[in-house]
C-alpha atoms as a PDB file:
ATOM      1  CA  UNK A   1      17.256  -4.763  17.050  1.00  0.00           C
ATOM      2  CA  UNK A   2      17.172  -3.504  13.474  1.00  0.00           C
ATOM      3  CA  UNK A   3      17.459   0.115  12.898  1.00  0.00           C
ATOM      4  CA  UNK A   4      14.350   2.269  11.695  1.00  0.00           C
ATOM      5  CA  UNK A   5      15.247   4.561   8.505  1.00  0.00           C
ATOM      6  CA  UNK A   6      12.836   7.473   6.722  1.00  0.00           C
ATOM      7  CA  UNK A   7      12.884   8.629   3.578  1.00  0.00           C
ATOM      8  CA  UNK A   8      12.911  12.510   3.674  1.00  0.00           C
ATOM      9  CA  UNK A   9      12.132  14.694   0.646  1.00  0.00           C
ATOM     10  CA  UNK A  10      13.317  18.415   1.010  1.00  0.00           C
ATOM     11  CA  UNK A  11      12.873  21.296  -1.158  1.00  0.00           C
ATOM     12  CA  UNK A  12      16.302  23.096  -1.644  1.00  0.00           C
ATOM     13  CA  UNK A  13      19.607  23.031  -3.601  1.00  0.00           C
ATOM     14  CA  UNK A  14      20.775  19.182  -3.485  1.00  0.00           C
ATOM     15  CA  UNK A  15      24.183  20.255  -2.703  1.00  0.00           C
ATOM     16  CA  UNK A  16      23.248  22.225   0.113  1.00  0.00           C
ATOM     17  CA  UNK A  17      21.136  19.606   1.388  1.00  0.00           C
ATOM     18  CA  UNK A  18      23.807  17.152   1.272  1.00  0.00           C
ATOM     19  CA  UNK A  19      26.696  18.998   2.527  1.00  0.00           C
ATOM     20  CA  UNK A  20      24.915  20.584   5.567  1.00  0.00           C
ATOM     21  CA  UNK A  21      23.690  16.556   6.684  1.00  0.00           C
ATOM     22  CA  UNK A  22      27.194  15.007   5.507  1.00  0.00           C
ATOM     23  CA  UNK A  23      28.846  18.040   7.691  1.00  0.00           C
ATOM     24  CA  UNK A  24      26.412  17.666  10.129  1.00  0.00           C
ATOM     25  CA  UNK A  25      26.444  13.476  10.328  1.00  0.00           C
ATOM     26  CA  UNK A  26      30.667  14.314  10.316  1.00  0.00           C
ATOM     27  CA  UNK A  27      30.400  16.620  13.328  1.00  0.00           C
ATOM     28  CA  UNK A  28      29.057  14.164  15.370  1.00  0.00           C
ATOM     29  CA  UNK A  29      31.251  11.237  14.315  1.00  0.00           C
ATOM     30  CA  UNK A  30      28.356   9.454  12.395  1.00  0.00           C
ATOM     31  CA  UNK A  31      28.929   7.284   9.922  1.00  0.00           C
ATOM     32  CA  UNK A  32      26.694   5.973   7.448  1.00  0.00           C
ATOM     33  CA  UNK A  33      23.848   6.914   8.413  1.00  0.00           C
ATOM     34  CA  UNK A  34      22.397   8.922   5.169  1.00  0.00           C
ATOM     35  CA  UNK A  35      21.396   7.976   1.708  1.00  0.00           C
ATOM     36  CA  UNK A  36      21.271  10.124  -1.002  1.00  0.00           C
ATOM     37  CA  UNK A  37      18.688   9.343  -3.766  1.00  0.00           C
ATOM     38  CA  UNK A  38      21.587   9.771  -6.759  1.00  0.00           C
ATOM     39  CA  UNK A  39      23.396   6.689  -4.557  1.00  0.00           C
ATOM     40  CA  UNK A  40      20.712   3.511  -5.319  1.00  0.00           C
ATOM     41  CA  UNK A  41      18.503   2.667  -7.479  1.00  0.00           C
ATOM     42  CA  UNK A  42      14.525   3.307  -7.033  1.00  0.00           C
ATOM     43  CA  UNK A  43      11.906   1.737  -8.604  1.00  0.00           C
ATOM     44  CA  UNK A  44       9.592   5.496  -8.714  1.00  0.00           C
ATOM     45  CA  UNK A  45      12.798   7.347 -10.368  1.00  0.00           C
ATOM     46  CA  UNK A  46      11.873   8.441 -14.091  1.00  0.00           C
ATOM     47  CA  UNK A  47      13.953   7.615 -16.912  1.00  0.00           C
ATOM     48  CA  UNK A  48      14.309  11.776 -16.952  1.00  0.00           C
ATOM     49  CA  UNK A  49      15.445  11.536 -13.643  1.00  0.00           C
ATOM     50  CA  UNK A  50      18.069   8.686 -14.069  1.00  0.00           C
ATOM     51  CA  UNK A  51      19.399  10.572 -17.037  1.00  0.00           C
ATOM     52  CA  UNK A  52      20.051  13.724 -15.282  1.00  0.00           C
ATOM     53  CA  UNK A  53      21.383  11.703 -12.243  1.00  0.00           C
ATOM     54  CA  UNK A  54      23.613  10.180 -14.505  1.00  0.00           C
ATOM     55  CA  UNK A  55      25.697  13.560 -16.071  1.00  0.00           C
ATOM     56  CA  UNK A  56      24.964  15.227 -12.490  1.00  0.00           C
ATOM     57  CA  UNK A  57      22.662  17.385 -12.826  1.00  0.00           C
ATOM     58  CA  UNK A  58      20.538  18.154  -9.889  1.00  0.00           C
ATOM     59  CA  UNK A  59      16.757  19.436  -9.142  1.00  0.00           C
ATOM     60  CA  UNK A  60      15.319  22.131  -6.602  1.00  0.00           C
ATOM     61  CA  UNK A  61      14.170  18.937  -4.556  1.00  0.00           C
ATOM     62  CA  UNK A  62      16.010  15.736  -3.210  1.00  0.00           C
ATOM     63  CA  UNK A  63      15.273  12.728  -1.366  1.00  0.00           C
ATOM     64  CA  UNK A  64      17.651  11.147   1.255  1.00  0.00           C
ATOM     65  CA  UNK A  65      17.346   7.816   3.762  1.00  0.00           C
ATOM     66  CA  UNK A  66      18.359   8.551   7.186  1.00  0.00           C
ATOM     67  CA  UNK A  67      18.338   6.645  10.634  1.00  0.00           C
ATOM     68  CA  UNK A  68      15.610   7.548  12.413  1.00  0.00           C
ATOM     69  CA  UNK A  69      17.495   8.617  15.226  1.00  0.00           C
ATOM     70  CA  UNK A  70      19.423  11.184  13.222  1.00  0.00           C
ATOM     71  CA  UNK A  71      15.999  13.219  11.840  1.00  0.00           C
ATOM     72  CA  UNK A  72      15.075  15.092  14.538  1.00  0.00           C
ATOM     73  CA  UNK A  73      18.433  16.033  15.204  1.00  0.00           C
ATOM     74  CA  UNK A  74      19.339  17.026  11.716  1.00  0.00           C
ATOM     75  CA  UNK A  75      15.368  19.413  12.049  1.00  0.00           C
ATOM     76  CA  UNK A  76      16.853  21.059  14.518  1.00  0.00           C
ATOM     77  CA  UNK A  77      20.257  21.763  13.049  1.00  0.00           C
ATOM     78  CA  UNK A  78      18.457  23.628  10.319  1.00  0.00           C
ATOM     79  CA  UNK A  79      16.255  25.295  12.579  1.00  0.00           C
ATOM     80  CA  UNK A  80      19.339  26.274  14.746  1.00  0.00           C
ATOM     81  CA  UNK A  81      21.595  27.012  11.198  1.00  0.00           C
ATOM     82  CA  UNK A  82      18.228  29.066  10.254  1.00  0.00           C
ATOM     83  CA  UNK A  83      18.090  27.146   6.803  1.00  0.00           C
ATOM     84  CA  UNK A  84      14.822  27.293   6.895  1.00  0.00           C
ATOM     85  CA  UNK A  85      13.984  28.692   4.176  1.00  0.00           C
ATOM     86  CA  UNK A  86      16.696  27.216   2.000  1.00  0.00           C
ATOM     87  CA  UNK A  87      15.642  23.564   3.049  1.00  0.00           C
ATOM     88  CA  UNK A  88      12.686  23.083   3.208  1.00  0.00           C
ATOM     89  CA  UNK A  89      11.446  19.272   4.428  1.00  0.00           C
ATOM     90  CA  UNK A  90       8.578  18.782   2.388  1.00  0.00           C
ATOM     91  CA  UNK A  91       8.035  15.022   3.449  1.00  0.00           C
ATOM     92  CA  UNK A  92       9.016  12.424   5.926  1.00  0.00           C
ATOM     93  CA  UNK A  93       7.957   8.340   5.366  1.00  0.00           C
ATOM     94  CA  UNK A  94       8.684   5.746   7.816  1.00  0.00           C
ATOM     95  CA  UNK A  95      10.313   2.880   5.707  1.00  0.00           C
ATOM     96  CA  UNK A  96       8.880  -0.497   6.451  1.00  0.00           C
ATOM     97  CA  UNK A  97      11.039  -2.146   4.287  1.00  0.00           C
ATOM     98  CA  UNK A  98      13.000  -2.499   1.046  1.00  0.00           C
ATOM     99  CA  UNK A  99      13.553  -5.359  -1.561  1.00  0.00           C
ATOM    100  CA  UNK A 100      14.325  -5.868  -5.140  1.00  0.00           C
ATOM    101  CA  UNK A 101      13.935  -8.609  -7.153  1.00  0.00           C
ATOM    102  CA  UNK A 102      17.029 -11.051  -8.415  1.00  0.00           C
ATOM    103  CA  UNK A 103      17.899 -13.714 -10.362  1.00  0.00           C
ATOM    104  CA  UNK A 104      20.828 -15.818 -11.325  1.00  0.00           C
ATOM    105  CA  UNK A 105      22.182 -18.113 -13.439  1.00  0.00           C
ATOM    106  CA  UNK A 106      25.174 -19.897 -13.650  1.00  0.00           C
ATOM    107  CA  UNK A 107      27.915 -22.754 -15.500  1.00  0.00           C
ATOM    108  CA  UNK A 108      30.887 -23.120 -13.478  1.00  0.00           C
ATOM    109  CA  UNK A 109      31.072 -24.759 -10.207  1.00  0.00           C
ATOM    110  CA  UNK A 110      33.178 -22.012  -9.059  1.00  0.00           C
ATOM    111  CA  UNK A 111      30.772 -19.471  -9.727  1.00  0.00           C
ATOM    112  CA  UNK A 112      28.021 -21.481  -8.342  1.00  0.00           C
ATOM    113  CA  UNK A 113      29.674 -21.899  -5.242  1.00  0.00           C
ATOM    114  CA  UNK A 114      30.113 -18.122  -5.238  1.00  0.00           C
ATOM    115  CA  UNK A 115      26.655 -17.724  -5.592  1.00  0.00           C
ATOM    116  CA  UNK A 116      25.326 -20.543  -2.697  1.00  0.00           C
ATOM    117  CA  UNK A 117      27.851 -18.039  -0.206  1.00  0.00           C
ATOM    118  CA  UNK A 118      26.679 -15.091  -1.431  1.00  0.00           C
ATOM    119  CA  UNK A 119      22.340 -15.810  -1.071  1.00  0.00           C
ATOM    120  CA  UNK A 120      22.420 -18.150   1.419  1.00  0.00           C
ATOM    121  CA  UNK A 121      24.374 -16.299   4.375  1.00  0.00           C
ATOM    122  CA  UNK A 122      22.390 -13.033   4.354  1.00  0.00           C
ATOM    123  CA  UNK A 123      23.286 -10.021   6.608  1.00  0.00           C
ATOM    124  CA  UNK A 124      20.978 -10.233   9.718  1.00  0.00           C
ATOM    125  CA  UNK A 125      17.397  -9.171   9.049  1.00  0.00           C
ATOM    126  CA  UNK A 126      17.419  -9.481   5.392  1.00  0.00           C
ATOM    127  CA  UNK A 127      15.679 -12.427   3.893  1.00  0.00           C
ATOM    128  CA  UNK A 128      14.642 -13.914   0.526  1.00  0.00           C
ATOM    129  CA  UNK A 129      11.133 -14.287  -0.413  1.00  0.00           C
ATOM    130  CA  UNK A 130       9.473 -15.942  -3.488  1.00  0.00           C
ATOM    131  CA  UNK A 131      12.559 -17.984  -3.954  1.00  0.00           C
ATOM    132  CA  UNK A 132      13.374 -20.519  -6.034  1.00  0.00           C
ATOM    133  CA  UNK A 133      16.607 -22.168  -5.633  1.00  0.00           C
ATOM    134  CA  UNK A 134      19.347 -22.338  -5.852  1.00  0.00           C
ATOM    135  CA  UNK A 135      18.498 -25.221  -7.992  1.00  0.00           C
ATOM    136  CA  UNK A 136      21.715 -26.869  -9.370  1.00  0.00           C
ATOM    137  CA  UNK A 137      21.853 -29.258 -12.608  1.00  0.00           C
ATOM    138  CA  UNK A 138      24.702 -31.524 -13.102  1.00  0.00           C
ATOM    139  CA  UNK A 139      24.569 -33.287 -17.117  1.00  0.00           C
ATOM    140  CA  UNK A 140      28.149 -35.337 -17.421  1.00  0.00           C
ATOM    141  CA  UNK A 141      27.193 -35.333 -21.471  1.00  0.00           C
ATOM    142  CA  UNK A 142      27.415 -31.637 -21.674  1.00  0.00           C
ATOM    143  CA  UNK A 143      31.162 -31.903 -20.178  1.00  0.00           C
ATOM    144  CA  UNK A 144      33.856 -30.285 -23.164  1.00  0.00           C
ATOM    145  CA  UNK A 145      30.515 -28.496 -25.059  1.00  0.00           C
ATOM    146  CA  UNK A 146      32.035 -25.313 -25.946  1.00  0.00           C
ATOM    147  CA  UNK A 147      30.444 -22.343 -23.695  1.00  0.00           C
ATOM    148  CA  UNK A 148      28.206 -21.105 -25.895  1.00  0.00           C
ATOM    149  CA  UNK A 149      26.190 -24.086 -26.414  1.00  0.00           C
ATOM    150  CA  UNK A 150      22.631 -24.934 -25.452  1.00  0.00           C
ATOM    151  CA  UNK A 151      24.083 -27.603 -22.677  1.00  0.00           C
ATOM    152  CA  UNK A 152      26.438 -27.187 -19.953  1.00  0.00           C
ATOM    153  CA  UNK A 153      27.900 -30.200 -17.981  1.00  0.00           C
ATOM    154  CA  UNK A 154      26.916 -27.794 -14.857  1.00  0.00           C
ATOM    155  CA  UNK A 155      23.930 -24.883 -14.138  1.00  0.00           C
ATOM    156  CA  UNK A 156      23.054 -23.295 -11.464  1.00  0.00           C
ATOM    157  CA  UNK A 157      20.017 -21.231 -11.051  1.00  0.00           C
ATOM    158  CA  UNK A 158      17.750 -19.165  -8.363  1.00  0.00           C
ATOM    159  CA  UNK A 159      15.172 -15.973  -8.152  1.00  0.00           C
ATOM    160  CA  UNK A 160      13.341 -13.995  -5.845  1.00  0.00           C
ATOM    161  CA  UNK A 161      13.031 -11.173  -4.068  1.00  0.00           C
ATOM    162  CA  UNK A 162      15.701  -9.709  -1.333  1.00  0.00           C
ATOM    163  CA  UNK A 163      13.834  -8.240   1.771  1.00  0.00           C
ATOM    164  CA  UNK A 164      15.322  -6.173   4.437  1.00  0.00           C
ATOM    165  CA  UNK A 165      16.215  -3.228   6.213  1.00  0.00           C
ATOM    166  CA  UNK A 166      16.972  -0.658   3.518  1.00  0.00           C
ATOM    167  CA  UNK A 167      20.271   0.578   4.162  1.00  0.00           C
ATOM    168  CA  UNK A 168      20.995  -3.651   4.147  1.00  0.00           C
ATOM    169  CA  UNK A 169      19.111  -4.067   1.276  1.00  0.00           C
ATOM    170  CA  UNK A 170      20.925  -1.295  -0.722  1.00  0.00           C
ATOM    171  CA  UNK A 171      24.392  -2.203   1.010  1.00  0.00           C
ATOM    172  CA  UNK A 172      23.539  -6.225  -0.861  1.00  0.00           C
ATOM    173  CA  UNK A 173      22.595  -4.281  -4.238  1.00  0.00           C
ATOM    174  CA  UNK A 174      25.322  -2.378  -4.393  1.00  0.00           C
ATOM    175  CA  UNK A 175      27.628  -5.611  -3.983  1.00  0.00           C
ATOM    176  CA  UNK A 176      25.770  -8.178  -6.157  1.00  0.00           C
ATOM    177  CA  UNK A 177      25.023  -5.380  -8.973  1.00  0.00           C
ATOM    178  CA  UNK A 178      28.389  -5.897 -11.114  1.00  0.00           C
ATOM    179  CA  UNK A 179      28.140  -9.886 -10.896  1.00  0.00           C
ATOM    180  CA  UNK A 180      27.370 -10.859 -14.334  1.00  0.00           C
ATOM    181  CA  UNK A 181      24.922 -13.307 -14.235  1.00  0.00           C
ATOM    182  CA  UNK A 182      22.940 -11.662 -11.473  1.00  0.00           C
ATOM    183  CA  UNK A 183      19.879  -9.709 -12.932  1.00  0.00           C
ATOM    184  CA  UNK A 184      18.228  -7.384 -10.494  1.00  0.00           C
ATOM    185  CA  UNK A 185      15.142  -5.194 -10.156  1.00  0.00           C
ATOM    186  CA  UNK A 186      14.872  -1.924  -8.964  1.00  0.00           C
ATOM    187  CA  UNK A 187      14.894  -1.476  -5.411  1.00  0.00           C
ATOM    188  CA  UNK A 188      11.409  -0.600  -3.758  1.00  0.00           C
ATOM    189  CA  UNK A 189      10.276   0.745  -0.987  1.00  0.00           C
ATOM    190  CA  UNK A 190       7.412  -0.063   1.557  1.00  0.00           C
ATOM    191  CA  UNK A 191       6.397   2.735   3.944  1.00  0.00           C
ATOM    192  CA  UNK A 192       4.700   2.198   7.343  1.00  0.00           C
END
C-alpha cells in the first residue's frame, strides 16, 4: 500500500516549526516522515524565494510534507504544547501525486548502462510517463572522434516525466540531480 502525504502550510517562525515536528517525529522514533520546503525543489517557489532559501533566510510562513498518519498527531502536539498561537496551520492539501520532468543523454556505454539501471528499475509505485526511450544509437564510424565532436560511435538518450508518491519522487530527484547529463524539471505537485 503506498503511503498518503499532505502538504501543510503554517504560519510561524520556520525554525520553530521545524524543531517542534523534528523533536516531535524524534520522540516517537519516526523517521522520515517530514519534508521541509527548503529540502526539494517546487515548481510554485519564486525565484525570491529560492534566493532567500539559498543564504538561509527564512519567512513568517513554511510549508512541510508529512505522512498522513503523522498530522493529526503532530495538531494535537501543538494543541497539547499550547503553540497555538505561535503555529498557526494555515493549510492542509492531500497530495495526489508528484513528478518532474527528465531527460538524458549520453556517449559511453558505461554511462548508458548506468542510466538503463537507474530508469528502468523504479522504486515501487513510481512510474515514467510520456517516455521516450531509452533509445540507444550505435555508429562504428564515429569510433576515435574526439568527444567534442558532432558524432559519437555510441548515444544514448530518453525523456519524460517521473510519477510517484512524493516522498519517492523527491527521494529519485535528490539522487539523479548531480548526474551530469540528466536535466530535470521542477518537481510538481497534484493535490486530491
Amino acid at each position: 500500500m503506498i503511503k498518503k502525504y499532505y502538504e501543510v502550510t503554517v504560519d510561524g517562525s520556520f525554525d520553530l516549526m521545524k524543531g517542534f515536528v523534528l523533536g516531535f517525529l524524534e520522540g516517537k522514533r519516526i523517521h522520515g516522515e517530514a519534508i521541509f520546503d527548503i529540502n526539494h525543489h517546487r515548481e510554485d517557489e519564486s525565484k525570491f524565494g529560492q534566493l532567500m532559501r539559498l543564504i538561509g533566510a527564512k519567512g513568517g510562513r513554511a510549508t512541510l510534507i508529512i505522512g498522513a498518519g503523522f498530522y493529526g498527531l503532530i495538531c494535537q502536539a501543538i494543541e497539547n504544547r499550547g503553540l497555538q498561537e505561535d503555529l498557526t496551520i494555515v493549510s492542509v492539501k492531500e497530495i495526489r501525486d508528484a513528478y518532474f520532468a527528465f531527460s538524458y543523454r549520453a556517449y559511453t556505454r558505461e554511462l548508458g548502462e548506468k542510466f538503463k539501471k537507474l530508469f528502468g528499475s523504479l522504486p515501487d509505485g513510481m512510474r515514467i510517463d510520456k517516455g521516450k526511450g531509452p533509445h540507444e544509437k550505435i555508429l562504428p564510424e564515429g569510433r576515435g572522434v574526439e568527444a567534442y565532436a558532432p558524432l559519437h560511435e555510441y548515444e544514448i538518450k530518453g525523456k519524460g516525466e517521473m510519477h510517484g508518491p512524493v516522498k519517492s519522487v523527491i527521494d529519485f530527484y535528490g539522487m539523479v540531480e548531480h548526474e551530469e547529463m540528466v536535466e530535470l524539471g521542477e518537481i510538481k505537485l497534484e493535490y486530491a
